[in-house]
PDB file of N, CA and C in Angstrom:
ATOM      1  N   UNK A   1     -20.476 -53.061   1.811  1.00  0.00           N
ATOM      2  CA  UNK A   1     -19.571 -52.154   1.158  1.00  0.00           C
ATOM      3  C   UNK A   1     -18.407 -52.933   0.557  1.00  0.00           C
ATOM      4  N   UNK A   2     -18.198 -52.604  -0.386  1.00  0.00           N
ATOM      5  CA  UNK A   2     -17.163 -53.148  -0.938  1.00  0.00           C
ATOM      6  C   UNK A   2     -15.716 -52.453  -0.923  1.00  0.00           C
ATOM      7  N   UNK A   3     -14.446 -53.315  -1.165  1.00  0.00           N
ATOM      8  CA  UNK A   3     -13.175 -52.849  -0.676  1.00  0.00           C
ATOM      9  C   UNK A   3     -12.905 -51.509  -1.511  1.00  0.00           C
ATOM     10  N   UNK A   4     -13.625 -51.075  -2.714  1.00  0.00           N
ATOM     11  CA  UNK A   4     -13.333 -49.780  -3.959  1.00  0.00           C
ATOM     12  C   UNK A   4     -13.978 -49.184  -2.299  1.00  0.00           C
ATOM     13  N   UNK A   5     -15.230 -49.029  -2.355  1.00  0.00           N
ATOM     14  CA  UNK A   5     -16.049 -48.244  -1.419  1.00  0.00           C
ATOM     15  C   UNK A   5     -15.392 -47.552  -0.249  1.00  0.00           C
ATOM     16  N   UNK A   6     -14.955 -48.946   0.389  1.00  0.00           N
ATOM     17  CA  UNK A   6     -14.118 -48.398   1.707  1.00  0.00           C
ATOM     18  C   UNK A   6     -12.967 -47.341   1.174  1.00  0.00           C
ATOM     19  N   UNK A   7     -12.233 -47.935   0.604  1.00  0.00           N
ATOM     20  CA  UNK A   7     -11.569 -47.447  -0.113  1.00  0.00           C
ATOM     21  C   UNK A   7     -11.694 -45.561  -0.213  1.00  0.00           C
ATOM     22  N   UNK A   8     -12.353 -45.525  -1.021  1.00  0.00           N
ATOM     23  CA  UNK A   8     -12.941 -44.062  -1.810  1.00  0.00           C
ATOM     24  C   UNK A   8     -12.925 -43.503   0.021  1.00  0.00           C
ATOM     25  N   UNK A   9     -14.291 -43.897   0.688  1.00  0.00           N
ATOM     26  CA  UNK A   9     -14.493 -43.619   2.130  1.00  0.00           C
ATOM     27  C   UNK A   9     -13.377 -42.711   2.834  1.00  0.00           C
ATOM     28  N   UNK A  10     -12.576 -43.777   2.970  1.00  0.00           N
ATOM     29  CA  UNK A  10     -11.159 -43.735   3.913  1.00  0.00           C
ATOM     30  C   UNK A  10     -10.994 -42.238   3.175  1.00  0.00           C
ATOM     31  N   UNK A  11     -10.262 -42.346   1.473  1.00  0.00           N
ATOM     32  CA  UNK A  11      -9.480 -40.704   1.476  1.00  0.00           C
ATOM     33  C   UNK A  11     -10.294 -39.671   1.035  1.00  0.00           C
ATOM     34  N   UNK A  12     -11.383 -40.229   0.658  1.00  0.00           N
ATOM     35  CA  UNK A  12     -12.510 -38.878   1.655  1.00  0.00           C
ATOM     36  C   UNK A  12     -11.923 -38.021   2.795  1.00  0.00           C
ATOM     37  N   UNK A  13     -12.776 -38.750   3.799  1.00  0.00           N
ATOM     38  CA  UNK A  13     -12.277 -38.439   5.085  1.00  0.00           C
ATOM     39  C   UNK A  13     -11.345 -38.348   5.386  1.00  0.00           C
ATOM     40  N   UNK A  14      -9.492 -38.818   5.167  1.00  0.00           N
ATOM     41  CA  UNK A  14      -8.218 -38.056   5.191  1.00  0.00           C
ATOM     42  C   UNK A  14      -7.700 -36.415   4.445  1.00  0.00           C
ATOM     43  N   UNK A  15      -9.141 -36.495   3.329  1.00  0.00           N
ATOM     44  CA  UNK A  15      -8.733 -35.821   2.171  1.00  0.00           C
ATOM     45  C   UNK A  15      -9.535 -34.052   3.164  1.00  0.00           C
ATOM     46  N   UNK A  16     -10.721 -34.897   3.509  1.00  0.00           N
ATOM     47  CA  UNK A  16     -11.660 -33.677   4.330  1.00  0.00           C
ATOM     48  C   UNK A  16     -10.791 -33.256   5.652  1.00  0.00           C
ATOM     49  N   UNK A  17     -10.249 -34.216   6.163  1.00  0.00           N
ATOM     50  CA  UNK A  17      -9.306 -33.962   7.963  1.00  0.00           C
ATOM     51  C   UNK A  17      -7.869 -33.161   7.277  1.00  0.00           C
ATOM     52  N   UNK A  18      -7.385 -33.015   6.408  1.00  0.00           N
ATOM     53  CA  UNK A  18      -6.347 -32.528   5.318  1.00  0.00           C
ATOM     54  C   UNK A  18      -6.773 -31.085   5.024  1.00  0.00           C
ATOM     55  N   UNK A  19      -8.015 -31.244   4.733  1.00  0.00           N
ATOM     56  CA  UNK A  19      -8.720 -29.544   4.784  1.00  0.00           C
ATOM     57  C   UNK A  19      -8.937 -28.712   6.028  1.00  0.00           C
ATOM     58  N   UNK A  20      -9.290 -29.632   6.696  1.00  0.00           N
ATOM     59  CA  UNK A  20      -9.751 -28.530   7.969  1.00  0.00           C
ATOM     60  C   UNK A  20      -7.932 -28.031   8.518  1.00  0.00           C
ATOM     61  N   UNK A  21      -7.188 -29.447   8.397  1.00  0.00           N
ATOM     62  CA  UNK A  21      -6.455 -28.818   9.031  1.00  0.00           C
ATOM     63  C   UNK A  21      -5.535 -27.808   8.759  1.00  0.00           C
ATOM     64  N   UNK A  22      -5.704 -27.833   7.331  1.00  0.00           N
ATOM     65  CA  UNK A  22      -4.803 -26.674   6.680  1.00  0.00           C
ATOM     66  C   UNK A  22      -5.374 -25.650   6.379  1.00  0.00           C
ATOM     67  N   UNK A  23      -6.701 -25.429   7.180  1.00  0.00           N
ATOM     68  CA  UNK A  23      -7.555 -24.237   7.210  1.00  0.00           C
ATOM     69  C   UNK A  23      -7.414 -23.405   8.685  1.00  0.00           C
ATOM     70  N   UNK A  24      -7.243 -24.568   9.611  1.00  0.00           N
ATOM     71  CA  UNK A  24      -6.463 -24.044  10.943  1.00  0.00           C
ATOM     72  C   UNK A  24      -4.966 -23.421  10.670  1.00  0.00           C
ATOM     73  N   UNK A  25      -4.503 -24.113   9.966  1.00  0.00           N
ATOM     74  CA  UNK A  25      -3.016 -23.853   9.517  1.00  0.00           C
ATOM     75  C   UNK A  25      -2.940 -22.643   9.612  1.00  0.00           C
ATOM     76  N   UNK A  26      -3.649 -22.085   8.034  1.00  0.00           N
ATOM     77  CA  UNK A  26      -3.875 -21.001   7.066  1.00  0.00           C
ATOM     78  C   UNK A  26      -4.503 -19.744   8.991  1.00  0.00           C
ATOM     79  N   UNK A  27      -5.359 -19.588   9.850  1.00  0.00           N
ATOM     80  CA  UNK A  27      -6.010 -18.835  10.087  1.00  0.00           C
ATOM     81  C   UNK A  27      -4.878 -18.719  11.363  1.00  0.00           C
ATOM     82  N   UNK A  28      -4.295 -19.713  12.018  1.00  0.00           N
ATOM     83  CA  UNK A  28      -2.961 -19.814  12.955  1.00  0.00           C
ATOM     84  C   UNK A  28      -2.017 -18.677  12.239  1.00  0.00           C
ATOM     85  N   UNK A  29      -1.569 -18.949  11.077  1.00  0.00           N
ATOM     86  CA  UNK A  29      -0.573 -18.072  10.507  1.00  0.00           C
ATOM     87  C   UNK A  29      -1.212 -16.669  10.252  1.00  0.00           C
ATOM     88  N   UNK A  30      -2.141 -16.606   9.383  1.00  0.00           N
ATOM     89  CA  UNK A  30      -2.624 -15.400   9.684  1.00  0.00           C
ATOM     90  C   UNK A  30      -3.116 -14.636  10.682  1.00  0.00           C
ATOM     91  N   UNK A  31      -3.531 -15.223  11.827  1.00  0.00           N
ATOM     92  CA  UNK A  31      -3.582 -14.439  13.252  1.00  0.00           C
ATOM     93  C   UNK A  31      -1.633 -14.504  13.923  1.00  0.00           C
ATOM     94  N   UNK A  32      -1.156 -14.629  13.509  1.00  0.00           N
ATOM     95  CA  UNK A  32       0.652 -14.747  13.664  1.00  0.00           C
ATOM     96  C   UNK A  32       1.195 -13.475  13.042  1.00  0.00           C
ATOM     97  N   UNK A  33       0.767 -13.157  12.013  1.00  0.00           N
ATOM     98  CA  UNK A  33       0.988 -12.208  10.986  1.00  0.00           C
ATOM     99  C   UNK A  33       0.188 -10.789  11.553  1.00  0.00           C
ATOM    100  N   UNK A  34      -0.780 -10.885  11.639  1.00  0.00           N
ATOM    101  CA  UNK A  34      -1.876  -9.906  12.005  1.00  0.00           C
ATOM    102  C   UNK A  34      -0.945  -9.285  13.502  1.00  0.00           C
ATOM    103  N   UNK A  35      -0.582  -9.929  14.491  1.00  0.00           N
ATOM    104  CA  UNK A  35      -0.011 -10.041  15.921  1.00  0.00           C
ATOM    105  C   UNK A  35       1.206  -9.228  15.479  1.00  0.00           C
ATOM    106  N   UNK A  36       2.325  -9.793  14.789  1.00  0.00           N
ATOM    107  CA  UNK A  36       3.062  -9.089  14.221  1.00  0.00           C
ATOM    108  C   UNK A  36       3.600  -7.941  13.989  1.00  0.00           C
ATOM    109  N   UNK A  37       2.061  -7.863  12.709  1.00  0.00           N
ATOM    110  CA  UNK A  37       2.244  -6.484  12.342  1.00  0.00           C
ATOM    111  C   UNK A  37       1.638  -5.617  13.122  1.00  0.00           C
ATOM    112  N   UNK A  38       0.622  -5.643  14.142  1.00  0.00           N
ATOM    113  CA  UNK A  38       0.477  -4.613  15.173  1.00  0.00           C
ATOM    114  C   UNK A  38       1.421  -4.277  16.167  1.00  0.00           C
ATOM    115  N   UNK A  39       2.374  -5.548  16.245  1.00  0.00           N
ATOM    116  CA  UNK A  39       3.349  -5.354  17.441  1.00  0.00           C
ATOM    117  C   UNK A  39       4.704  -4.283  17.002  1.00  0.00           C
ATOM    118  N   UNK A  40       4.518  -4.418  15.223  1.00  0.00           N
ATOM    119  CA  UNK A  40       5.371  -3.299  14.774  1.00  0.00           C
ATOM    120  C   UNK A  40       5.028  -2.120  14.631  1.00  0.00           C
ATOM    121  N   UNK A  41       3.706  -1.997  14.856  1.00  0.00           N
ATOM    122  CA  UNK A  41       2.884  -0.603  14.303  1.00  0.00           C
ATOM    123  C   UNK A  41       3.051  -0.258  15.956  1.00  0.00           C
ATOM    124  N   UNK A  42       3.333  -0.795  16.477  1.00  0.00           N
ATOM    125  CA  UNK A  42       3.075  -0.152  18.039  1.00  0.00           C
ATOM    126  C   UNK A  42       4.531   0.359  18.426  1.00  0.00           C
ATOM    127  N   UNK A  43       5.361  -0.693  18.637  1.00  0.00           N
ATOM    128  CA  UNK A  43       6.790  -0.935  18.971  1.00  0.00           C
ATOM    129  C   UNK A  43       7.839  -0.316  18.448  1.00  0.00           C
ATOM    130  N   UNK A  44       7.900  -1.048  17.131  1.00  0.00           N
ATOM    131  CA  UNK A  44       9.216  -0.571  16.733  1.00  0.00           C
ATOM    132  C   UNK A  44       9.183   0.716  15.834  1.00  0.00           C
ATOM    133  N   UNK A  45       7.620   1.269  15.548  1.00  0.00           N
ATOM    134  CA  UNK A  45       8.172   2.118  14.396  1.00  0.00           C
ATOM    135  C   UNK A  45       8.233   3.435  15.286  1.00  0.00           C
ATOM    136  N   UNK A  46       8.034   3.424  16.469  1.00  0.00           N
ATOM    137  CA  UNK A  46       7.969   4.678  17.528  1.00  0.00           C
ATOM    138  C   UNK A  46       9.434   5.300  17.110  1.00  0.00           C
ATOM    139  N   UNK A  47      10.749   4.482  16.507  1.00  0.00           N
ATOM    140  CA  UNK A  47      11.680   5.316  16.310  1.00  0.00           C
ATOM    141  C   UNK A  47      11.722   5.772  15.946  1.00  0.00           C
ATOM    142  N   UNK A  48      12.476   7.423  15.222  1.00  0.00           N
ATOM    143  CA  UNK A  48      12.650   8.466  14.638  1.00  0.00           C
ATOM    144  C   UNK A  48      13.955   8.498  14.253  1.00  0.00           C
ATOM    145  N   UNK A  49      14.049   8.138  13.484  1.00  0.00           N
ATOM    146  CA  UNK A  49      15.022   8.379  12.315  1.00  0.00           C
ATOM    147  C   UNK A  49      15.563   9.347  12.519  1.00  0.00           C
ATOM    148  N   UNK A  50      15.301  10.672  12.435  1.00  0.00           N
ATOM    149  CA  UNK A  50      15.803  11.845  12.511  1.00  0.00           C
ATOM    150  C   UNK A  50      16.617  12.417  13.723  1.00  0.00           C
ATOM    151  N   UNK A  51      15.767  12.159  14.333  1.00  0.00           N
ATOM    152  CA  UNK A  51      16.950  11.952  16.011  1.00  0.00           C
ATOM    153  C   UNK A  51      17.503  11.514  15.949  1.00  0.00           C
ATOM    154  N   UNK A  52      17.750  10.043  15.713  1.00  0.00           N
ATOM    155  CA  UNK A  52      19.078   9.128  15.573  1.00  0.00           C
ATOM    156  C   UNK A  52      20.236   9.651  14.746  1.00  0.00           C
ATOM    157  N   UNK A  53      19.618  10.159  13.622  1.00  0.00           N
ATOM    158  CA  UNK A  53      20.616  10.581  12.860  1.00  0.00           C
ATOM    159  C   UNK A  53      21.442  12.120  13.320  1.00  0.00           C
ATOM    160  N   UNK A  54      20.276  12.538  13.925  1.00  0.00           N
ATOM    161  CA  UNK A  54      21.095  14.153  15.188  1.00  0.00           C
ATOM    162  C   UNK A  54      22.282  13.739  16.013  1.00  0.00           C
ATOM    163  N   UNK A  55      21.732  12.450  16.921  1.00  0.00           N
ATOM    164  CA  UNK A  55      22.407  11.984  17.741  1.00  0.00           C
ATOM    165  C   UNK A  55      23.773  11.261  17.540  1.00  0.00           C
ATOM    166  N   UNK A  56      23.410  10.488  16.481  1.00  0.00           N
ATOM    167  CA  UNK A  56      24.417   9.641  15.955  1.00  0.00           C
ATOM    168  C   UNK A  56      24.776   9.622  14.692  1.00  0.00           C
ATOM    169  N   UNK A  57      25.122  10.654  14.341  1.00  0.00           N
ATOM    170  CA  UNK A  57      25.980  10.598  12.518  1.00  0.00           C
ATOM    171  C   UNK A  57      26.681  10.210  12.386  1.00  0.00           C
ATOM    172  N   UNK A  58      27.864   9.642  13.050  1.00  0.00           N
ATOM    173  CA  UNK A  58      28.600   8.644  12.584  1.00  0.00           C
ATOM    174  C   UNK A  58      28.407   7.355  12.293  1.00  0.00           C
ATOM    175  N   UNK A  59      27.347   6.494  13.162  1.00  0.00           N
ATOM    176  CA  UNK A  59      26.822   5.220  13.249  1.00  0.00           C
ATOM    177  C   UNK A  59      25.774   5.698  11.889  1.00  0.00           C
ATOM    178  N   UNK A  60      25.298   6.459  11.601  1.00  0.00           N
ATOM    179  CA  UNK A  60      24.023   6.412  10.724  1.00  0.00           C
ATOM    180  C   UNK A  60      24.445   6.487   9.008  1.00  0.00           C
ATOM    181  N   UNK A  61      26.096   7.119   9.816  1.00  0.00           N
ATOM    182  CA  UNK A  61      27.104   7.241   7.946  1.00  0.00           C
ATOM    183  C   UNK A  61      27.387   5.640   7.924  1.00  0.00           C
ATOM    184  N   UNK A  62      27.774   5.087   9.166  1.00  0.00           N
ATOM    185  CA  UNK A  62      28.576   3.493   8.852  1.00  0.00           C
ATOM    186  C   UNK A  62      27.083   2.611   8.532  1.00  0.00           C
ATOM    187  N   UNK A  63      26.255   3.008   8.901  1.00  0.00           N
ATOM    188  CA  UNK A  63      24.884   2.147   8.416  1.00  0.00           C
ATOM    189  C   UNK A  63      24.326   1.854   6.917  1.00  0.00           C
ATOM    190  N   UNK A  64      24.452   3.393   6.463  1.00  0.00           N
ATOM    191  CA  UNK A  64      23.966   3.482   5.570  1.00  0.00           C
ATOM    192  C   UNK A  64      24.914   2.727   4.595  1.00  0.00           C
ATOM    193  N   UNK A  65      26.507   2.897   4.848  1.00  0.00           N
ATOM    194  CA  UNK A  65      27.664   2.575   3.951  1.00  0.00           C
ATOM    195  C   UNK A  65      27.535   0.558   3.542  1.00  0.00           C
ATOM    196  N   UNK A  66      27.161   0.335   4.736  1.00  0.00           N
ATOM    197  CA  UNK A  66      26.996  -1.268   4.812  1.00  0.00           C
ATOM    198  C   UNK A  66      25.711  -1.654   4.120  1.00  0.00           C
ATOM    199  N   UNK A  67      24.708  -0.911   4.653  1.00  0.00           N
ATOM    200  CA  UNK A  67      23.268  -1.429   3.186  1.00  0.00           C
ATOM    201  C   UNK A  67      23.986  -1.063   2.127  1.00  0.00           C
ATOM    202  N   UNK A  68      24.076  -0.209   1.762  1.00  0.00           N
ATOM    203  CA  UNK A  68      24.645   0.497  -0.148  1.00  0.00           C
ATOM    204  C   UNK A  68      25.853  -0.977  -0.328  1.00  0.00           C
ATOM    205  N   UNK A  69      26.399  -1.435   0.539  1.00  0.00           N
ATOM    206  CA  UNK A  69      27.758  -2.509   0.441  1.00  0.00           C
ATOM    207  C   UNK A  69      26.644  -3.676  -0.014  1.00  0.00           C
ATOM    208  N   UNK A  70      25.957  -4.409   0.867  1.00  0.00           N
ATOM    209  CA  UNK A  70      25.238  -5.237   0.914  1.00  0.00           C
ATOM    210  C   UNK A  70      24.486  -5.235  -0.072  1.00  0.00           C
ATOM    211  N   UNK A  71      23.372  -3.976  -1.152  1.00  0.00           N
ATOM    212  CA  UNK A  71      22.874  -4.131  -1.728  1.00  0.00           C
ATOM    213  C   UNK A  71      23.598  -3.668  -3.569  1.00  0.00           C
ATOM    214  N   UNK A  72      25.069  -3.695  -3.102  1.00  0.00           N
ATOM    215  CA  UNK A  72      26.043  -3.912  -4.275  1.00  0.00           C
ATOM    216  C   UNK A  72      26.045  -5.056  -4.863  1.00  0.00           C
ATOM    217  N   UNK A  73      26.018  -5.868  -3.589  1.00  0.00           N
ATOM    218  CA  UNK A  73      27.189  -6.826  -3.694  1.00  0.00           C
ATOM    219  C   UNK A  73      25.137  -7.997  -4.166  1.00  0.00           C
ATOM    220  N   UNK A  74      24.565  -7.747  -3.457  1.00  0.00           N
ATOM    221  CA  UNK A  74      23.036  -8.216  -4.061  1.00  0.00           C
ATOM    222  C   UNK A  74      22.988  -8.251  -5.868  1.00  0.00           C
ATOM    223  N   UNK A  75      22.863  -6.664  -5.894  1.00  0.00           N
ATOM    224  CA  UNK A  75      22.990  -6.273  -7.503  1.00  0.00           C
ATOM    225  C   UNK A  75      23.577  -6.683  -8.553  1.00  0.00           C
ATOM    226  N   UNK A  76      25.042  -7.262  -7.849  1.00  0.00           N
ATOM    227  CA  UNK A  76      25.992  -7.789  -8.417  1.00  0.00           C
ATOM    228  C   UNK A  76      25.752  -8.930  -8.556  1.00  0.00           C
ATOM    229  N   UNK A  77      25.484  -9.611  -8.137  1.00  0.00           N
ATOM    230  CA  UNK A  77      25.275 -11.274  -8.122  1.00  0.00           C
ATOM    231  C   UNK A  77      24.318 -11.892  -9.119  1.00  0.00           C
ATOM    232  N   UNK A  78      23.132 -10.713  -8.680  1.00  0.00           N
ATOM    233  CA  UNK A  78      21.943 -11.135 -10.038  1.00  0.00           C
ATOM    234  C   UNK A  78      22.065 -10.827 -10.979  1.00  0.00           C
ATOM    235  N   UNK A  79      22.626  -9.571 -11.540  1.00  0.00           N
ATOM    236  CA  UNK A  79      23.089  -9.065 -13.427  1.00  0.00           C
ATOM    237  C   UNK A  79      24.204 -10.319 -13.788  1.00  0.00           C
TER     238      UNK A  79
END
């Protein structure tokens, strides 16, 4: 074999160990994601809005006042 040969060889095989592993990568993150989003479909969306807002109208007026602030001040920045 010659040194081109080895050569070629070698990032082959870095180029193929480069694939697999960013195919583990890719299926790690997407089973991360998948975990996730069931843990929100289970967990957090059990809240009700509507109760909260029975319960707590004052916290739900100062909530809302701070997104609408926050997505001013967003709006503003990008025009």
């Amino acid at each position: 074999m010659t040194f081109e040969e080895t050569a070629q060889s070698t990032v082959r095989n870095a180029m193929d160990q480069g694939r697999e592993i960013a195919e583990k990568a890719g299926q790690a993150v997407k089973g991360g994601y998948e975990a996730a989003q069931r843990y929100a479909q289970d967990e957090l969306f059990k809240f009700d809005l509507g109760d909260f807002i029975r319960c707590e109208p004052w916290l739900a007026v100062a909530a809302a006042f701070a997104l609408g602030y926050v997505a001013a001040r967003i709006v503003r920045r990008v025009s």
